[in-house]
Protein backbone atom coordinates (compact mmCIF):
# COMPACT_ATOMS: atom_id res chain seq x y z
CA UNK A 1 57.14 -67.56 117.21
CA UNK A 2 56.59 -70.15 114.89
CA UNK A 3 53.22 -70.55 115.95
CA UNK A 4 52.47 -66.78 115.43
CA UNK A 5 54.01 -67.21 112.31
CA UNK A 6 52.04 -70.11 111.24
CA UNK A 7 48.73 -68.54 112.59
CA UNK A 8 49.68 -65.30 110.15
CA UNK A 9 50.28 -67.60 107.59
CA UNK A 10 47.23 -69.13 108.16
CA UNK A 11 45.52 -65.51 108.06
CA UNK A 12 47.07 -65.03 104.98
CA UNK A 13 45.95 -68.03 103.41
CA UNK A 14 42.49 -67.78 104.01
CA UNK A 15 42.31 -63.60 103.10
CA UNK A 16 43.79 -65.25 99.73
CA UNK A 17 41.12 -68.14 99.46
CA UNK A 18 38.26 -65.25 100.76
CA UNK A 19 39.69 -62.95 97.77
CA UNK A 20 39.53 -66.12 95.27
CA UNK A 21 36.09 -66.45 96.85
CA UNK A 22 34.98 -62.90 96.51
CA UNK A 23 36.13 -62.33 92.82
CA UNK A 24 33.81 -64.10 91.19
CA UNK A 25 31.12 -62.65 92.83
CA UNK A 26 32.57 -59.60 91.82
CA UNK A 27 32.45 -60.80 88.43
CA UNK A 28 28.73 -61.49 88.67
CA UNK A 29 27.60 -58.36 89.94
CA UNK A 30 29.90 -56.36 87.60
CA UNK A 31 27.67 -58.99 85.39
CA UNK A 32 24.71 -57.03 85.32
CA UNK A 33 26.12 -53.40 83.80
CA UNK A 34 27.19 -55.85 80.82
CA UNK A 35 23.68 -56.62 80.56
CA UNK A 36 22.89 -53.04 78.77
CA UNK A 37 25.04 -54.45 76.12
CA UNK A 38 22.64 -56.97 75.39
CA UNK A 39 19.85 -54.74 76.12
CA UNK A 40 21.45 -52.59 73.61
CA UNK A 41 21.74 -54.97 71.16
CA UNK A 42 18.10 -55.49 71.72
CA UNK A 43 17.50 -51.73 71.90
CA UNK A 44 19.22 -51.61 68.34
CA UNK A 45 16.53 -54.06 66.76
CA UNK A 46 13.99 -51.61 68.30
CA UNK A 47 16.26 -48.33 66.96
CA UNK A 48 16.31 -50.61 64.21
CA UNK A 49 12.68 -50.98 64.33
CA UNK A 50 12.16 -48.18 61.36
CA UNK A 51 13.33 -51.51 59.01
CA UNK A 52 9.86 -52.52 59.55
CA UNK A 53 8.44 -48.76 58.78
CA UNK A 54 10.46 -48.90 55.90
CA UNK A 55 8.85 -52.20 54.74
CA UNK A 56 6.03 -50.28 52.92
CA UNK A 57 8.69 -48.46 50.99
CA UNK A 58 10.07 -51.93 49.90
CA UNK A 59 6.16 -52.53 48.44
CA UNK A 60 6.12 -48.99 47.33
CA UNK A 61 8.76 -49.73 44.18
CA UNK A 62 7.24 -53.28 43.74
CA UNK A 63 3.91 -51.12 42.94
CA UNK A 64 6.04 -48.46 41.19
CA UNK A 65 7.30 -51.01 38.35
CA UNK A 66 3.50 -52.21 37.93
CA UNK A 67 2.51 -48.67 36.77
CA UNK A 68 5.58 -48.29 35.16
CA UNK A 69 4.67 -51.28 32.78
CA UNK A 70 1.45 -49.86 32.49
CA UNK A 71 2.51 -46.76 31.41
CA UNK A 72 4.33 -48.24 28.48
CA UNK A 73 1.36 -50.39 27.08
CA UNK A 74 -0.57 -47.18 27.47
CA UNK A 75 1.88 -45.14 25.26
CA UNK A 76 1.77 -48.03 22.95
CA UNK A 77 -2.17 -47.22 21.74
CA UNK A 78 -0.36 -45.49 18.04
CA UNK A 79 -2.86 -45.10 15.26
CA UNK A 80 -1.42 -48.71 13.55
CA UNK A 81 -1.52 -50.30 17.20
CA UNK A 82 -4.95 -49.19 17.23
CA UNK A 83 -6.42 -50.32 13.49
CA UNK A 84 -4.41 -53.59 13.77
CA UNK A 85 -5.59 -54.65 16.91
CA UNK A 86 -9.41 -53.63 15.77
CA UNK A 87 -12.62 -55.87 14.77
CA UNK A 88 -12.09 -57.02 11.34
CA UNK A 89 -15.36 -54.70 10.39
CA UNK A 90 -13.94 -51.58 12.01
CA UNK A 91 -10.98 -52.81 9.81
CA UNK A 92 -13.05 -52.73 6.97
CA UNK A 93 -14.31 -49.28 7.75
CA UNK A 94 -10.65 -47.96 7.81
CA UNK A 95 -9.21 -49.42 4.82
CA UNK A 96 -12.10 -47.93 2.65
CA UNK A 97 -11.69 -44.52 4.00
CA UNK A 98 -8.25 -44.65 3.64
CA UNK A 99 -8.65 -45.43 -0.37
CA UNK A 100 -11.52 -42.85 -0.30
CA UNK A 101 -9.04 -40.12 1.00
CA UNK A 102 -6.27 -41.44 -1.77
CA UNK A 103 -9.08 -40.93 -4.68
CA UNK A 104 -9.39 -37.27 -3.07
CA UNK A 105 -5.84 -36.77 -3.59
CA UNK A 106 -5.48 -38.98 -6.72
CA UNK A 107 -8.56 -36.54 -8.43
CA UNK A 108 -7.17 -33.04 -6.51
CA UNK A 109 -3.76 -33.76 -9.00
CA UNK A 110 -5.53 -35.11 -11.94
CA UNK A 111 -8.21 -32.26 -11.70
CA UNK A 112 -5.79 -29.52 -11.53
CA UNK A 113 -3.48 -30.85 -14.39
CA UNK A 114 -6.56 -31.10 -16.91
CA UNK A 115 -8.15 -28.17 -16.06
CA UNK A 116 -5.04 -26.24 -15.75
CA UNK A 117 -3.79 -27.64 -19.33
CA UNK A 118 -6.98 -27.28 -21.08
CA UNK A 119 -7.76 -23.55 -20.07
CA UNK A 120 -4.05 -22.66 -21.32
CA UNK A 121 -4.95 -24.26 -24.71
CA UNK A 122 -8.08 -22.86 -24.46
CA UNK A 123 -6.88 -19.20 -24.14
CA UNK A 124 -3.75 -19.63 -26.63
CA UNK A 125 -6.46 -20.82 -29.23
CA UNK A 126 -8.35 -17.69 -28.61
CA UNK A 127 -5.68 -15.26 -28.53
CA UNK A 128 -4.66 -16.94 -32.11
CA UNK A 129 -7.80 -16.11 -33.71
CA UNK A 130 -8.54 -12.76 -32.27
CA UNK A 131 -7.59 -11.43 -35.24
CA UNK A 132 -8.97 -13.90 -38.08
CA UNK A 133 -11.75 -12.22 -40.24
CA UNK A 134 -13.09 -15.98 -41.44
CA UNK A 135 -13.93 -19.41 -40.16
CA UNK A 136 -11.45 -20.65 -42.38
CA UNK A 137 -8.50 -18.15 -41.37
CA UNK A 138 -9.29 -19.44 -37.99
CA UNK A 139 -8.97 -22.71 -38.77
CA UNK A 140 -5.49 -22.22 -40.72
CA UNK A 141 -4.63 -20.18 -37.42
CA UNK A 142 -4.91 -22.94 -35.24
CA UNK A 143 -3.63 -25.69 -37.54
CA UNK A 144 -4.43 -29.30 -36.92
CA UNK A 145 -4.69 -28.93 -33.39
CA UNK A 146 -7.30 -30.72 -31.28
CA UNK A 147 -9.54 -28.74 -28.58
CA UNK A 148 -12.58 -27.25 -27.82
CA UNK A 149 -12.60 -24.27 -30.37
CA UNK A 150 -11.30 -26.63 -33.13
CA UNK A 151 -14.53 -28.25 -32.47
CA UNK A 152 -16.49 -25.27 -32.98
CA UNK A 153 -14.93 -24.14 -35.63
CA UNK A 154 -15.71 -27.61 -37.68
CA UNK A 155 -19.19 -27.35 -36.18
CA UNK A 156 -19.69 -23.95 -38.17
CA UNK A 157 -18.09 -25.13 -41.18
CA UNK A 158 -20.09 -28.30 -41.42
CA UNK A 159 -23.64 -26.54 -41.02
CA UNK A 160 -21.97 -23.56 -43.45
CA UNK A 161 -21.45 -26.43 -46.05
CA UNK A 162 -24.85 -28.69 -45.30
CA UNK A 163 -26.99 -25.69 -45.49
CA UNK A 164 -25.12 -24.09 -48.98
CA UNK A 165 -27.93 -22.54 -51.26
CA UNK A 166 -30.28 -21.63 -48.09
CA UNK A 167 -31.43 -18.34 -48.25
CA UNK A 168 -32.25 -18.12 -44.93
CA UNK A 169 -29.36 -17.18 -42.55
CA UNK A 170 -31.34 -16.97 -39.04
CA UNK A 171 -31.69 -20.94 -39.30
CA UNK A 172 -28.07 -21.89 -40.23
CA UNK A 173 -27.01 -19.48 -37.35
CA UNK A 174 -29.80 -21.47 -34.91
CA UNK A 175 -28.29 -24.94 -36.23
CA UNK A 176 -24.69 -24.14 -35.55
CA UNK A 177 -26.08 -22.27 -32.04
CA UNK A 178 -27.91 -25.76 -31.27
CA UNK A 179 -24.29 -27.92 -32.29
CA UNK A 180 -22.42 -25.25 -30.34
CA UNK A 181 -24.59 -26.33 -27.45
CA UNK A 182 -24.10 -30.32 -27.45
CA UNK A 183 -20.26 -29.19 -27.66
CA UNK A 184 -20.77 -27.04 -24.57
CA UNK A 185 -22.78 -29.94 -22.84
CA UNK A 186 -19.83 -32.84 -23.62
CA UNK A 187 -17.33 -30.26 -22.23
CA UNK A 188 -19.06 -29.93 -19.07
CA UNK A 189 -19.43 -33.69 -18.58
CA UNK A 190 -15.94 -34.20 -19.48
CA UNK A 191 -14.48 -31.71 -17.23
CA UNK A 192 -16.63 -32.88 -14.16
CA UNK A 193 -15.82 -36.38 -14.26
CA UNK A 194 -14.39 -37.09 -10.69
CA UNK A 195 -16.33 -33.86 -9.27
CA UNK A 196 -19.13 -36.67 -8.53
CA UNK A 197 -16.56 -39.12 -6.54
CA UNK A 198 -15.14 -35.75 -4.73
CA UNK A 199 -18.82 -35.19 -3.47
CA UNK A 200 -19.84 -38.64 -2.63
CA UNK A 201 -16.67 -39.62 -0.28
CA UNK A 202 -17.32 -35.97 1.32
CA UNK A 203 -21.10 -36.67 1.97
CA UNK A 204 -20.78 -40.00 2.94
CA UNK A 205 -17.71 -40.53 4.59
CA UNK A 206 -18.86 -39.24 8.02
CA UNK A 207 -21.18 -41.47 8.15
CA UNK A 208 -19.42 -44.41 7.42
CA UNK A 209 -16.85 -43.45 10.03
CA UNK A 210 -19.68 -43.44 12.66
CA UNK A 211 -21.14 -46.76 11.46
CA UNK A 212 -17.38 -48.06 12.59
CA UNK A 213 -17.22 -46.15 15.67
CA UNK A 214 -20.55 -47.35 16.85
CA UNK A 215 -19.25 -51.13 15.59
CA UNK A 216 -16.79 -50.79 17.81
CA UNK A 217 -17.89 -49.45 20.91
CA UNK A 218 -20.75 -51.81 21.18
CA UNK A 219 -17.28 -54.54 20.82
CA UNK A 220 -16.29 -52.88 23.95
CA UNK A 221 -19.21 -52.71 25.77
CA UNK A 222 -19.57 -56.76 25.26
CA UNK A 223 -16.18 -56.97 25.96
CA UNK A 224 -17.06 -54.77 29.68
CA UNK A 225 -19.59 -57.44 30.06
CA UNK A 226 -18.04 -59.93 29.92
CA UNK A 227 -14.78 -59.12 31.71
CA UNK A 228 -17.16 -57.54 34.92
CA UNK A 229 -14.99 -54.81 34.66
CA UNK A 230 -15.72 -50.77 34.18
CA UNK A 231 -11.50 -50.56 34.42
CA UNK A 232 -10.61 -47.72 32.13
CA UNK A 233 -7.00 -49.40 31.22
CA UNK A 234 -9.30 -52.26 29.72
CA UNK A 235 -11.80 -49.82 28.10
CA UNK A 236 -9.96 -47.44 26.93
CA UNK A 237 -8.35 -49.00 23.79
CA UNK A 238 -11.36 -50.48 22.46
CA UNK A 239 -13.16 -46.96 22.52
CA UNK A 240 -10.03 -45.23 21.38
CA UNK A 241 -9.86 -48.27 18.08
CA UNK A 242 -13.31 -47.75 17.81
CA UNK A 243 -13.11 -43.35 17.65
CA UNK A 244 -10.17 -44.22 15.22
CA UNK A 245 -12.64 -44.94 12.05
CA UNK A 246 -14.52 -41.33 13.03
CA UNK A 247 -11.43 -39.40 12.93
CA UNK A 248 -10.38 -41.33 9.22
CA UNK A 249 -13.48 -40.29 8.28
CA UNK A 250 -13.58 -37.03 9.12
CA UNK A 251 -10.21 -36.95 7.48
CA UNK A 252 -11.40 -38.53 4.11
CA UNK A 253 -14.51 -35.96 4.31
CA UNK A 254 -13.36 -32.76 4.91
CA UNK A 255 -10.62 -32.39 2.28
CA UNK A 256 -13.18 -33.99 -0.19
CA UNK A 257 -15.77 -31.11 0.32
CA UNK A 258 -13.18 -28.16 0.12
CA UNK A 259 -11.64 -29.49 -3.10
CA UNK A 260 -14.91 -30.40 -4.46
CA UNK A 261 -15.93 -26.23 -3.75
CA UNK A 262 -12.17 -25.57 -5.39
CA UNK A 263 -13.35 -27.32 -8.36
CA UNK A 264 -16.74 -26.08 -8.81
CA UNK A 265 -15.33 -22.13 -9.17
CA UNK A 266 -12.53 -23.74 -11.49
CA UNK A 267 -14.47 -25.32 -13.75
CA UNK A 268 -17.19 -22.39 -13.54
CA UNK A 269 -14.44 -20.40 -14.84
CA UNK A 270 -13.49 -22.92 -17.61
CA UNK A 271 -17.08 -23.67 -18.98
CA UNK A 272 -16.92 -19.58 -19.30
CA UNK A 273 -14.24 -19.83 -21.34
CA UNK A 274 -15.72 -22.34 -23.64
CA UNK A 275 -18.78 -19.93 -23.79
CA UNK A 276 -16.28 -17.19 -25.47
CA UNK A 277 -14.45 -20.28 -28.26
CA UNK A 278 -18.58 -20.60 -28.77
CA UNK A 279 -19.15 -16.94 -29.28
CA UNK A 280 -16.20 -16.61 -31.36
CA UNK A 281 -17.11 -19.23 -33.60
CA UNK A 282 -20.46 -17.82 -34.11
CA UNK A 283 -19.08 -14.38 -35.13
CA UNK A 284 -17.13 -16.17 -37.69
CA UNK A 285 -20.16 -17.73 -38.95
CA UNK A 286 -22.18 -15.08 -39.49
CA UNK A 287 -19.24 -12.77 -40.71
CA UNK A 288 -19.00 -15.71 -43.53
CA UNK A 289 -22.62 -15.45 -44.08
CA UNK A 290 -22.55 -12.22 -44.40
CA UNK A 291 -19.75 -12.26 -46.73
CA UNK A 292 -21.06 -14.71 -48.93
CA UNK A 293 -24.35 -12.83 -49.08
CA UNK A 294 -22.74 -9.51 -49.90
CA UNK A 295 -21.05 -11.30 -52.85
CA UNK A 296 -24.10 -12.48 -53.73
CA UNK A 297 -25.72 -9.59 -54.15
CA UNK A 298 -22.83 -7.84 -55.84
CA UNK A 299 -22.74 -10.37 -58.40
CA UNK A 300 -26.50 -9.99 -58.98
CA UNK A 301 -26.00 -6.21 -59.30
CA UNK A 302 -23.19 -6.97 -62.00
């Protein structure tokens, strides 16, 4: 018995050792189904592969910002940006169309005031003696006021009082006609001073605009040569500094010719009105010499 009970003992002992024995085997081959877990932690670098794919998108914003500072020193290119930035010639060119265009302006205002005050005098003087019957009544009409038919007025009197005993009233009349003239002739020199800046700056401004547009472009074609680059981000602002001094002088020009053609009808209507104070003052003339004749004879009837 006991040796039946030691030999199932025994049995016992050894299916426990063989079941030790067998369980890490066990272990080992239920190894290889936790291999996936590795190979899925490799697999998820190669799920994860897209990180590469989406390396180009990482460059794709570094290139992003480069444009986007681009972008900003393009929007930068104002007209001051531009002119400071320019050749000192080109700078030149600017700053004397820029006082061209302010002499435009400067002569537009003090153009229109003069001519604007002086044909209101003008016609007031005229409307006073519309109904004098002397050169004298005219003169008392308009007082001691100075102006254009003032001037007449003492033109008449003067060659009324220089040529007193003359019997011959066709050459007073042609003397005072020939002073009435050189009055005429200052009045339309004094009226068109400025007219004569107006049409210089608007026939040569143009031009002088080109000569710093073509200064400055041959700057940037140097500068192309010597930077071996056709780039437009490095051409462009030279050519647009350089187009700058056209456009300033296209701006000085064009106002200057259309005031200059504003002025000419203006003072075509003034000088008209100067040819009336003339006529007028003639009429009084030979009304007085008339006059003075008529009493003449009247007292040589008597």
């Amino acid at each position: 018995m006991k040796i039946m009970s030691f030999q199932a003992s025994l049995a016992a002992a050894l299916m426990l050792a063989a079941a030790w024995l067998v369980s890490p085997v066990s272990a080992q081959t239920q190894t290889p189904p936790a291999a996936p877990a590795p190979a899925q932690a490799t697999a998820q670098p190669a799920t994860a592969s897209p990180a590469p794919a989406a390396a180009p998108a990482v460059v794709a914003p570094v290139a992003k910002p480069d444009a986007a500072a681009i972008a900003p020193a393009m929007k930068e290119l104002s007209p001051w940006v531009m002119f400071m930035s320019a050749d000192v010639i080109v700078k030149a060119v600017m700053i004397g169309l820029a006082f061209a265009s302010l002499m435009t302006w400067t002569v537009l205002i003090a153009k229109s005031i003069e001519l604007s005050v002086a044909s209101g005098k003008l016609r007031s003087a005229l409307k006073k003696i519309s109904e004098a019957r002397s050169l004298a009544e005219a003169q008392m009409a308009l007082g001691a006021k100075q102006g254009i038919l003032p001037s007449f007025l003492a033109a008449a009197l003067r060659e009324a009082r220089m040529s007193a005993g003359l019997s011959s009233d066709a050459g007073i009349k042609e003397r005072a006609a020939s002073s009435f003239s050189e009055i005429v002739r200052a009045e339309a020199r004094r009226i068109r001073i400025g007219m004569g800046v107006l049409a210089t700056i608007g026939s040569t401004s143009p031009f002088v605009g080109l000569f710093g547009t073509v200064w400055g472009i041959m700057n940037s074609f140097i500068g192309i040569s010597k930077s071996q680059t056709t780039n437009l981000a490095v051409v462009a602002p030279g050519i647009a500094e350089a187009l700058l001094a056209t456009a300033i002088g296209l701006v000085a020009a064009i106002p200057a010719v259309i005031i200059y053609n504003h002025f000419s009808r203006v003072t075509k209507s003034y000088l008209e009105l100067v040819s009336r104070a003339s006529g007028a003052a003639g009429r009084l003339l030979s009304r007085d010499l008339d006059r003075s004749h008529g009493s003449a004879h009247s007292r040589a009837a008597e």
